[in-house]
Protein backbone atom coordinates (compact mmCIF):
# COMPACT_ATOMS: atom_id res chain seq x y z
CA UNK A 1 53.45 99.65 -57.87
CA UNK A 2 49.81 99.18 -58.00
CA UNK A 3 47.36 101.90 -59.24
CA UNK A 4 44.75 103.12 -57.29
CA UNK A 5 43.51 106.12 -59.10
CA UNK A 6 40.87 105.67 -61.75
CA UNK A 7 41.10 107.47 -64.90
CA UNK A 8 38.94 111.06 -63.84
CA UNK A 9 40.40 111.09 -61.00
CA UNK A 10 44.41 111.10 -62.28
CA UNK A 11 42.78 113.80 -65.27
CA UNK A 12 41.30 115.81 -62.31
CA UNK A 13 44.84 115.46 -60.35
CA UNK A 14 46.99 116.51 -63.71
CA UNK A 15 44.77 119.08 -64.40
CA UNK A 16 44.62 121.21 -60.87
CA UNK A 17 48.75 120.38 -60.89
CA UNK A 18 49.25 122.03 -63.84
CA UNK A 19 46.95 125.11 -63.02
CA UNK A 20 48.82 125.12 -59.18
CA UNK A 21 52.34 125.21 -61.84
CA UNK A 22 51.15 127.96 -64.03
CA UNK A 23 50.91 130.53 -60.80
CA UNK A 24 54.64 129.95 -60.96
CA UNK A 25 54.93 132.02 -64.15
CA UNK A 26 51.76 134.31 -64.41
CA UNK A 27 49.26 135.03 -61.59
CA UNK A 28 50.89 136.06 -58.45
CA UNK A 29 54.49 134.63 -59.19
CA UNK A 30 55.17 132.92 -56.20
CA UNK A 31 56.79 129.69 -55.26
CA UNK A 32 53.58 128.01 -53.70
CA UNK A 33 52.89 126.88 -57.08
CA UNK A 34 55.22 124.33 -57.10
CA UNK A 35 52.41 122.44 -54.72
CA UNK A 36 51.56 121.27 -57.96
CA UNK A 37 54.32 119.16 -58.45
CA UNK A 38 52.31 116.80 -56.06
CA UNK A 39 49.17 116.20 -57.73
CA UNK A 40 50.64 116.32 -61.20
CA UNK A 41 53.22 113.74 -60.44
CA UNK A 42 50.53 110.97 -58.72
CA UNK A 43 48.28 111.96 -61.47
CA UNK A 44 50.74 110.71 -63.95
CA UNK A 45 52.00 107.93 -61.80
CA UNK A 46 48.76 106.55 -60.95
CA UNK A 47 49.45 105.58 -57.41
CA UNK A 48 48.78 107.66 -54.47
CA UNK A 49 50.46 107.34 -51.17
CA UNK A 50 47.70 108.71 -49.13
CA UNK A 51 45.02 106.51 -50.69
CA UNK A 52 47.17 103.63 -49.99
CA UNK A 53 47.46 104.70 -46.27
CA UNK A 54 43.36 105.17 -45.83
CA UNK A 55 42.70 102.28 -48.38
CA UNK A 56 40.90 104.39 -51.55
CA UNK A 57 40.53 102.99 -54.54
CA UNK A 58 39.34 104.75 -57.03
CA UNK A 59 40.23 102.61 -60.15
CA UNK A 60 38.04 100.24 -61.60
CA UNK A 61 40.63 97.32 -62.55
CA UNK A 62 42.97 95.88 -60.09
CA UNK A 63 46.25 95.93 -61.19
């Protein structure tokens, strides 16, 4: 699988996931947090589907 997320980008994407996962346990306790699972797991992965659709590339080596 090739990457196409550059390194602020997947920081930025494990960042927000994790905040989106917290509301799970303190905030408003509901189950919309686990949205985060999303941009924590391509954030970690490296590779986003959508990007791949519209052709984004935000990393700066091709792997």
């Amino acid at each position: 699988m090739t990457k196409n997320e550059g390194t602020i980008d997947r920081a930025l994407r494990v960042i927000v996931g994790l905040v989106l996962l917290s509301l799970v346990f303190i905030g408003p306790q509901t189950m919309w947090g686990l949205i985060g699972i999303v941009p924590l797991a391509t954030g970690l992965i490296g590779n986003c589907p959508l990007y791949s659709i519209l052709g984004i590339n935000t990393c700066s080596m091709k792997s």
